[in-house]
N, C-alpha and C. Protein backbone atom coordinates (compact mmCIF):
# COMPACT_ATOMS: atom_id res chain seq x y z
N UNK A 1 -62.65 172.02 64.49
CA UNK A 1 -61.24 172.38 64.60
C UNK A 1 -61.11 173.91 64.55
N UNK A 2 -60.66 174.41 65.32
CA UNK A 2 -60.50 175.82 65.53
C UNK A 2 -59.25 176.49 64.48
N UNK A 3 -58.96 177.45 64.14
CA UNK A 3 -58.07 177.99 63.27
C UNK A 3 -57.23 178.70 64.22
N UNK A 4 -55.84 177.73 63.25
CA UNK A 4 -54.64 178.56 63.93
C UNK A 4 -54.67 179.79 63.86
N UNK A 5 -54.15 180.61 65.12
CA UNK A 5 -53.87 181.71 65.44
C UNK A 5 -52.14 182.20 65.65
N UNK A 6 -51.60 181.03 66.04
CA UNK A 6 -50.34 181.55 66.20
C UNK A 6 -49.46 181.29 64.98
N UNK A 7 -48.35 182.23 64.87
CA UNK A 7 -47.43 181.90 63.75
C UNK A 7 -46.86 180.92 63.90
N UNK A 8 -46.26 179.88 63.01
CA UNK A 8 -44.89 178.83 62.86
C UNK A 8 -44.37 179.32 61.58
N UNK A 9 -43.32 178.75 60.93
CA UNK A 9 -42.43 179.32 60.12
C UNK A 9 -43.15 178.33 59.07
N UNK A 10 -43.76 177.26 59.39
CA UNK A 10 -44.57 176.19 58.25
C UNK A 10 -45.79 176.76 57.99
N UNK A 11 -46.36 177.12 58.60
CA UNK A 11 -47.71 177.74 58.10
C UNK A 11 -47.48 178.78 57.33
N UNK A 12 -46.54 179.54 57.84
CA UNK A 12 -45.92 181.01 57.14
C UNK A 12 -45.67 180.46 55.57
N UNK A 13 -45.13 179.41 56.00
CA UNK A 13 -44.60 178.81 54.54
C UNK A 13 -45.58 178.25 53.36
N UNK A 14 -46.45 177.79 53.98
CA UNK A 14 -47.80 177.28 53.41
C UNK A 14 -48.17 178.53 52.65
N UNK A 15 -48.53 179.55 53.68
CA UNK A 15 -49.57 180.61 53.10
C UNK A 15 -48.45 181.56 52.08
N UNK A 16 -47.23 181.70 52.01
CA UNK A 16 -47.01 182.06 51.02
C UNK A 16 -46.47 181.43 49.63
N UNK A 17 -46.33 179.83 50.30
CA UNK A 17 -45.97 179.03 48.59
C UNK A 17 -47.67 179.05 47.53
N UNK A 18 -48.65 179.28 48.42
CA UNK A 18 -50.34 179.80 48.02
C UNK A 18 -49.67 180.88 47.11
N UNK A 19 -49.73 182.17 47.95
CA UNK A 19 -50.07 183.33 47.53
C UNK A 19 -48.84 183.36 46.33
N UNK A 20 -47.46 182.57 46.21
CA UNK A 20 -46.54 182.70 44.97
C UNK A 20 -47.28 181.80 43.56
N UNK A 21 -48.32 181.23 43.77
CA UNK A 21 -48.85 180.49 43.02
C UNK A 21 -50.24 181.37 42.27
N UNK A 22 -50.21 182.39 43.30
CA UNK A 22 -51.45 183.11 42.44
C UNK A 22 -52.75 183.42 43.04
N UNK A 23 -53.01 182.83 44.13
CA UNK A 23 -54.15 182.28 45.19
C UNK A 23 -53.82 183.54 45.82
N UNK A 24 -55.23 183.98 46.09
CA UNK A 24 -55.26 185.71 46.95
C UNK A 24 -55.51 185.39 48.03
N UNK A 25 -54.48 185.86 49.31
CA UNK A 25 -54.72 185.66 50.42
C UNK A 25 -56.04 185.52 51.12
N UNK A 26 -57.09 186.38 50.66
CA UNK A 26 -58.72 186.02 51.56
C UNK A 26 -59.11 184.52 50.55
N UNK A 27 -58.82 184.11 49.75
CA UNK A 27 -58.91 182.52 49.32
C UNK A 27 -58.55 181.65 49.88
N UNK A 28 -57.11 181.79 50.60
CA UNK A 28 -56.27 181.01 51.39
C UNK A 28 -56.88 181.03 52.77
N UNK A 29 -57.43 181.93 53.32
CA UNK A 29 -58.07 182.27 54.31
C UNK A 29 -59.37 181.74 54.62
N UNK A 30 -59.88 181.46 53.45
CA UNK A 30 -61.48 180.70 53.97
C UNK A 30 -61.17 179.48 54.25
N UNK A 31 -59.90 178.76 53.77
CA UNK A 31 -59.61 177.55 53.91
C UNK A 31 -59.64 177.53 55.61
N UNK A 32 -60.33 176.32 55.91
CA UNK A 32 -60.76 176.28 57.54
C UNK A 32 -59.30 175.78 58.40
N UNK A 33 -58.23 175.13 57.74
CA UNK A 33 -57.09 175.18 58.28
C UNK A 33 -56.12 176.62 58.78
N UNK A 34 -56.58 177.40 57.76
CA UNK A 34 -55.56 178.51 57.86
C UNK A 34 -56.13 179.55 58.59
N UNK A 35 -55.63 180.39 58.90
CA UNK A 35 -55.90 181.97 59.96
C UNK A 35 -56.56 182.26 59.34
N UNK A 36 -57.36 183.32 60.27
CA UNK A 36 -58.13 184.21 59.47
C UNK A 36 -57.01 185.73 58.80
N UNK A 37 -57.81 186.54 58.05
CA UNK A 37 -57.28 187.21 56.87
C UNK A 37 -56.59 188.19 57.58
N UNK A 38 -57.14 188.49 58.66
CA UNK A 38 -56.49 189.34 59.45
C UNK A 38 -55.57 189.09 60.14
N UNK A 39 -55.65 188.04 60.60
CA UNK A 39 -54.73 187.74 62.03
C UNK A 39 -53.16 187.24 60.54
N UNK A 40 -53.31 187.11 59.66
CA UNK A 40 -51.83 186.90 58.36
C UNK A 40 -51.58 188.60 58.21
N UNK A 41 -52.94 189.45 58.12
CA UNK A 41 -51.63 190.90 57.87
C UNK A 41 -51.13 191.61 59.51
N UNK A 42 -51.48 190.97 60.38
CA UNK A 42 -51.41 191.57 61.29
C UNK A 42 -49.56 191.12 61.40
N UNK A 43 -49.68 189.43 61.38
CA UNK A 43 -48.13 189.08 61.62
C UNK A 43 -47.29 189.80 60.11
N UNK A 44 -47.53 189.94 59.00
CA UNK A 44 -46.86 190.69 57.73
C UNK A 44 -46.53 192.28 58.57
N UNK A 45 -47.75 192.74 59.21
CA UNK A 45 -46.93 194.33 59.97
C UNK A 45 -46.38 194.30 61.44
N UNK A 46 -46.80 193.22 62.20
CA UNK A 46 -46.87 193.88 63.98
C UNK A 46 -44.93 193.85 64.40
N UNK A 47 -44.10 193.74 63.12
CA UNK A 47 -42.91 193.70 63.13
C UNK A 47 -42.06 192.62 64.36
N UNK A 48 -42.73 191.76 64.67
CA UNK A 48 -42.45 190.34 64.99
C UNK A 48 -42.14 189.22 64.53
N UNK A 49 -42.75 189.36 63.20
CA UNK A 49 -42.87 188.12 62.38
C UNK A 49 -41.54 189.16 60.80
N UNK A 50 -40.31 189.36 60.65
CA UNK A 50 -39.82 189.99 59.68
C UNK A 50 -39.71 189.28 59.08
N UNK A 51 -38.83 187.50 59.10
CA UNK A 51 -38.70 186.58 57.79
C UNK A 51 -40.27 186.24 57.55
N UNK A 52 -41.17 186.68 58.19
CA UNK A 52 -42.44 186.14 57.52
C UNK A 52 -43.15 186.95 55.97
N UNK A 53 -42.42 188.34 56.83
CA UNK A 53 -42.78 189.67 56.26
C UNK A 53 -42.27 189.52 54.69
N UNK A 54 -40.54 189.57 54.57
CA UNK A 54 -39.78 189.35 53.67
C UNK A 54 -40.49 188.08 52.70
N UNK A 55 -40.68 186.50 53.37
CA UNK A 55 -41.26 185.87 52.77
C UNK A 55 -42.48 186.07 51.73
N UNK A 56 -43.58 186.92 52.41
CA UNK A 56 -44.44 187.29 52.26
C UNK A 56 -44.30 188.68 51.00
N UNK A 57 -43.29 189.36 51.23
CA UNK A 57 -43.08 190.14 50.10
C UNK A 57 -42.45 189.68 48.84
N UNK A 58 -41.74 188.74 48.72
CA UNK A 58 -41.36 188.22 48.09
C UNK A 58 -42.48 186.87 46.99
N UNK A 59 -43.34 186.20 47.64
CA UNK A 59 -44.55 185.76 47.32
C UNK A 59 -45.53 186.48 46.76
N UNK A 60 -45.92 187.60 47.25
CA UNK A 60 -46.45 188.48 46.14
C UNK A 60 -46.07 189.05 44.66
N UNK A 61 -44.63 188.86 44.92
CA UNK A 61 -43.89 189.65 44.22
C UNK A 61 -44.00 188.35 42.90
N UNK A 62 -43.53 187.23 43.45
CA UNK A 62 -43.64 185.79 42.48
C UNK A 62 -45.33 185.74 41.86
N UNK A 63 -46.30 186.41 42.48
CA UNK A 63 -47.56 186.20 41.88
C UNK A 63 -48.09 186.93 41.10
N UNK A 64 -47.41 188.39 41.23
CA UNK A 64 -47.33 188.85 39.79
C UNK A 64 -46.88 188.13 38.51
N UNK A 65 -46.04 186.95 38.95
CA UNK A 65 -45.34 186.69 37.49
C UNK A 65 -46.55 185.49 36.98
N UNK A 66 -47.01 184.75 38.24
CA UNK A 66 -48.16 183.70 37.62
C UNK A 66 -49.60 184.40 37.21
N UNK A 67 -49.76 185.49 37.52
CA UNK A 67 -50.59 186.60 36.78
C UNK A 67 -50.32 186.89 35.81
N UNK A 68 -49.08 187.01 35.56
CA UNK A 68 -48.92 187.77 34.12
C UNK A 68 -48.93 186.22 32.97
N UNK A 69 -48.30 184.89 33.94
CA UNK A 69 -48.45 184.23 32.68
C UNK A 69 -49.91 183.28 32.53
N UNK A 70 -51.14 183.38 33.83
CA UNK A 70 -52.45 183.64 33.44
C UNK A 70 -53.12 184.31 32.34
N UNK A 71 -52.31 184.86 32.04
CA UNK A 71 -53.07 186.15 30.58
C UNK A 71 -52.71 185.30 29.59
N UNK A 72 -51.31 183.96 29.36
CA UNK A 72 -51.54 183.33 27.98
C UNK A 72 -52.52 182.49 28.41
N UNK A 73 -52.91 182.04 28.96
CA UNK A 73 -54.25 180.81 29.40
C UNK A 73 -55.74 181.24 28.97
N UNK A 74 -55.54 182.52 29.13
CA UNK A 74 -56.74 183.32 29.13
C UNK A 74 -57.28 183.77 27.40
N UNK A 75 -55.85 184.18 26.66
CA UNK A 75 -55.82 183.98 25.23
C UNK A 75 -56.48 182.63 24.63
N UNK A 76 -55.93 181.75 25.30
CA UNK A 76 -56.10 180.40 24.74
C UNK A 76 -57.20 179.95 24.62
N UNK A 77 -57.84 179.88 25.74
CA UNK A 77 -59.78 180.21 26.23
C UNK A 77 -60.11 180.50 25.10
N UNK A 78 -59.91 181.71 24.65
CA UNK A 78 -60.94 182.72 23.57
C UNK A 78 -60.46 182.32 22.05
N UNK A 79 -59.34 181.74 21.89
CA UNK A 79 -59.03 180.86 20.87
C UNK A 79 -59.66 179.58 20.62
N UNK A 80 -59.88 178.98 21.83
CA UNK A 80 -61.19 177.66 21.65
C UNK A 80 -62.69 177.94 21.72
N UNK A 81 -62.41 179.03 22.09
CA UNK A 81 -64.07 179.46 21.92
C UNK A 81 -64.91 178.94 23.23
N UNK A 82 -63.97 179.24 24.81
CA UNK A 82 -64.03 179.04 25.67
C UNK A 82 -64.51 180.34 26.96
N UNK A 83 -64.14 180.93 26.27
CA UNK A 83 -64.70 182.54 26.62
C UNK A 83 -64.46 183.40 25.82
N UNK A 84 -65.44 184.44 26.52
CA UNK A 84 -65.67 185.10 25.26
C UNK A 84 -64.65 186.65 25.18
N UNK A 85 -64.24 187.40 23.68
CA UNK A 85 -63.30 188.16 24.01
C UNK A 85 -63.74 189.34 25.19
N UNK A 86 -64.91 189.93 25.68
CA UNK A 86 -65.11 190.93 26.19
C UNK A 86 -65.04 190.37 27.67
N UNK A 87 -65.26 188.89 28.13
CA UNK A 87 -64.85 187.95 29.27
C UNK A 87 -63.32 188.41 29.91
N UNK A 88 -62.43 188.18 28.73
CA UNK A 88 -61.23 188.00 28.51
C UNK A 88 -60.15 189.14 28.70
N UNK A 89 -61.44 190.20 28.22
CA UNK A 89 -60.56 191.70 28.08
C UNK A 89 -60.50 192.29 29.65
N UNK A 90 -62.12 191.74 30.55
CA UNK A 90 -61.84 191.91 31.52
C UNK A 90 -61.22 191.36 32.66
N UNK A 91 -60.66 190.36 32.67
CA UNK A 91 -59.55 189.86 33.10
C UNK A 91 -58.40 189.99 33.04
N UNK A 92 -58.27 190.02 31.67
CA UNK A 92 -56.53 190.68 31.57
C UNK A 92 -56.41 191.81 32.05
N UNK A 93 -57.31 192.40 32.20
CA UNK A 93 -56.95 193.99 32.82
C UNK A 93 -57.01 193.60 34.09
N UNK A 94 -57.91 193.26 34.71
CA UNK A 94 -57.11 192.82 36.27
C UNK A 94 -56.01 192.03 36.57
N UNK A 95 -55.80 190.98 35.48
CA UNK A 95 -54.44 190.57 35.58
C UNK A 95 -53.16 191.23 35.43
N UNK A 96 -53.24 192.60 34.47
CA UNK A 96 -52.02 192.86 33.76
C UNK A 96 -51.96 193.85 35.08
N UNK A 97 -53.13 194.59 35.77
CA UNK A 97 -52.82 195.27 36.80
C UNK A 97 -52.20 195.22 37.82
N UNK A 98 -52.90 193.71 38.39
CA UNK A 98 -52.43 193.14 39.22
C UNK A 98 -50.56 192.67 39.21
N UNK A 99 -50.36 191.79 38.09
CA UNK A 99 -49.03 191.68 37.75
C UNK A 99 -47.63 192.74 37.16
N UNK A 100 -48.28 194.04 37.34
CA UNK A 100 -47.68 194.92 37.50
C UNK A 100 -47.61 195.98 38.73
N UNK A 101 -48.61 195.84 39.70
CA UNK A 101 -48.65 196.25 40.85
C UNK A 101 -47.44 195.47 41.59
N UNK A 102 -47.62 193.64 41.87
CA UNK A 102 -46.93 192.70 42.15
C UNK A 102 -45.34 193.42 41.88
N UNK A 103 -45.16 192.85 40.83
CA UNK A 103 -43.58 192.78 39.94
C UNK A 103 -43.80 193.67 38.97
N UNK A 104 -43.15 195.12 39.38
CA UNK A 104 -42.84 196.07 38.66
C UNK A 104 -42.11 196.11 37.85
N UNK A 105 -41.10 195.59 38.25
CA UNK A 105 -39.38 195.52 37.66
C UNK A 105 -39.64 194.68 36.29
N UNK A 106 -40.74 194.01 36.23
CA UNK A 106 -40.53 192.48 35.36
C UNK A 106 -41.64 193.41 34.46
N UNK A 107 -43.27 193.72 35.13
CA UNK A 107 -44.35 193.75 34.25
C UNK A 107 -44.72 195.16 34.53
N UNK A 108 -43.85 196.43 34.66
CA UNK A 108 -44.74 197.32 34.43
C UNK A 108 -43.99 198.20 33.13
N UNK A 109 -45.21 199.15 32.69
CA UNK A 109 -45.40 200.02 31.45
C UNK A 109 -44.30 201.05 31.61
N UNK A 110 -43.81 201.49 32.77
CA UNK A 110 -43.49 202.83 33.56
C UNK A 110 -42.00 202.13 33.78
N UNK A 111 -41.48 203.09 33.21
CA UNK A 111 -40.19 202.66 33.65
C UNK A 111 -39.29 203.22 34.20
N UNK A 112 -38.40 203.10 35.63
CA UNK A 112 -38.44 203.50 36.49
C UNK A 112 -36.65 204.12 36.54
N UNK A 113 -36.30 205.92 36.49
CA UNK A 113 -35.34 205.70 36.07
C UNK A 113 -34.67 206.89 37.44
N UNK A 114 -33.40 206.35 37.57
CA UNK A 114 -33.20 206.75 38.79
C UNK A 114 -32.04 207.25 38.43
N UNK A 115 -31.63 208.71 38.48
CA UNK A 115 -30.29 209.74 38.07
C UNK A 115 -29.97 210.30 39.39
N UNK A 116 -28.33 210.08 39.46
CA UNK A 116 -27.84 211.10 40.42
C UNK A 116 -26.89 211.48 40.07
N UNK A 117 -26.69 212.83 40.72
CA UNK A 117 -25.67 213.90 40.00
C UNK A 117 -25.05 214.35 41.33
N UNK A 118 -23.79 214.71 40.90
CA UNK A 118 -23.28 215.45 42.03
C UNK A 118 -22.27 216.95 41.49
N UNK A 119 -22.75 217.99 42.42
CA UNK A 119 -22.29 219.06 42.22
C UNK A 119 -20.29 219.18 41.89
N UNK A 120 -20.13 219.52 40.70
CA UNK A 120 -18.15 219.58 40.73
C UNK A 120 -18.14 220.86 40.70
N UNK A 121 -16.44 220.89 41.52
CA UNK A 121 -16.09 222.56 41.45
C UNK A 121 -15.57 222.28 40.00
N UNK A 122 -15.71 223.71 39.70
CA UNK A 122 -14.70 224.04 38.25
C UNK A 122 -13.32 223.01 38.31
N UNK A 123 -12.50 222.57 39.22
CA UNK A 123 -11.17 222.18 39.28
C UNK A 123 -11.70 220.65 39.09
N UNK A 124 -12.66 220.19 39.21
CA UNK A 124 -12.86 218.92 38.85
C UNK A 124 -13.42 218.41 38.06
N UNK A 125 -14.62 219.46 37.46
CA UNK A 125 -14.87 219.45 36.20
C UNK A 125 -13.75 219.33 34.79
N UNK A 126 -12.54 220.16 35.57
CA UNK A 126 -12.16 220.29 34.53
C UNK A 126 -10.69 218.98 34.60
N UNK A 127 -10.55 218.38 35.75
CA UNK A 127 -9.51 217.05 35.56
C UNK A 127 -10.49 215.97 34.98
N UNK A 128 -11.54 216.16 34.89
CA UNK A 128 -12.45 214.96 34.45
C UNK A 128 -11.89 215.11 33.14
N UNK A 129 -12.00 216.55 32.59
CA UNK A 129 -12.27 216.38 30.80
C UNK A 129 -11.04 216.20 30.75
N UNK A 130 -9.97 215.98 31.28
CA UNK A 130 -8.18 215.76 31.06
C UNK A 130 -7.95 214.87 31.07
């Protein structure tokens, strides 16, 4: 069976209810049903495919959050004595990276602060303070 090449809005849909679940696109990709890895970022940029795009940004964005809640699973492991903590430490750091690369807004350290000002003449400066 040869691998689809062309887009549908179901496959689109497939490969990103995957990638909102946590599954990294070249994973989804070896699967012999699905496209290859390229021919999925090609339709995410060649600006043809935009609800795929949006979809697709939005699915990443959701897999930050199953990344970030991978890291209690990963605790839990090393609480049963299922892996070990230095196993553990290196994972969460690709997880916490990853799930803050993903979903900023939700999981990052940096917080993101956005000021705007606008220049007043004296005459409006000064009905403000009135």
């Amino acid at each position: 069976m040869a691998r689809p090449s062309k887009y549908t809005p179901k496959l689109g849909s497939i490969i990103c209810w995957r990638l909102a679940g946590g599954e990294s696109l070249r994973s989804i990709c070896r699967d012999p049903s699905m496209p290859a890895n390229s021919t999925v970022l090609l339709w995410i940029v060649d600006g043809n495919h935009s609800d795929f795009s949006e979809q697709y940004r939005m699915a990443r964005e959701a897999a930050g959050y199953a990344h970030a809640d991978r890291l209690i699973e990963i605790v839990e492991r090393v609480e049963v004595g299922e892996l070990s903590p230095a196993s553990a430490r290196v994972m969460a750091d690709q997880l916490k990276w990853s799930a803050e690369r993903m979903a900023p807004k939700a999981h990052s350290s940096r917080q993101d602060l956005n000021i705007r000002s606008t220049c007043l003449s004296h005459e409006e400066a000064l009905t403000m303070l009135c």
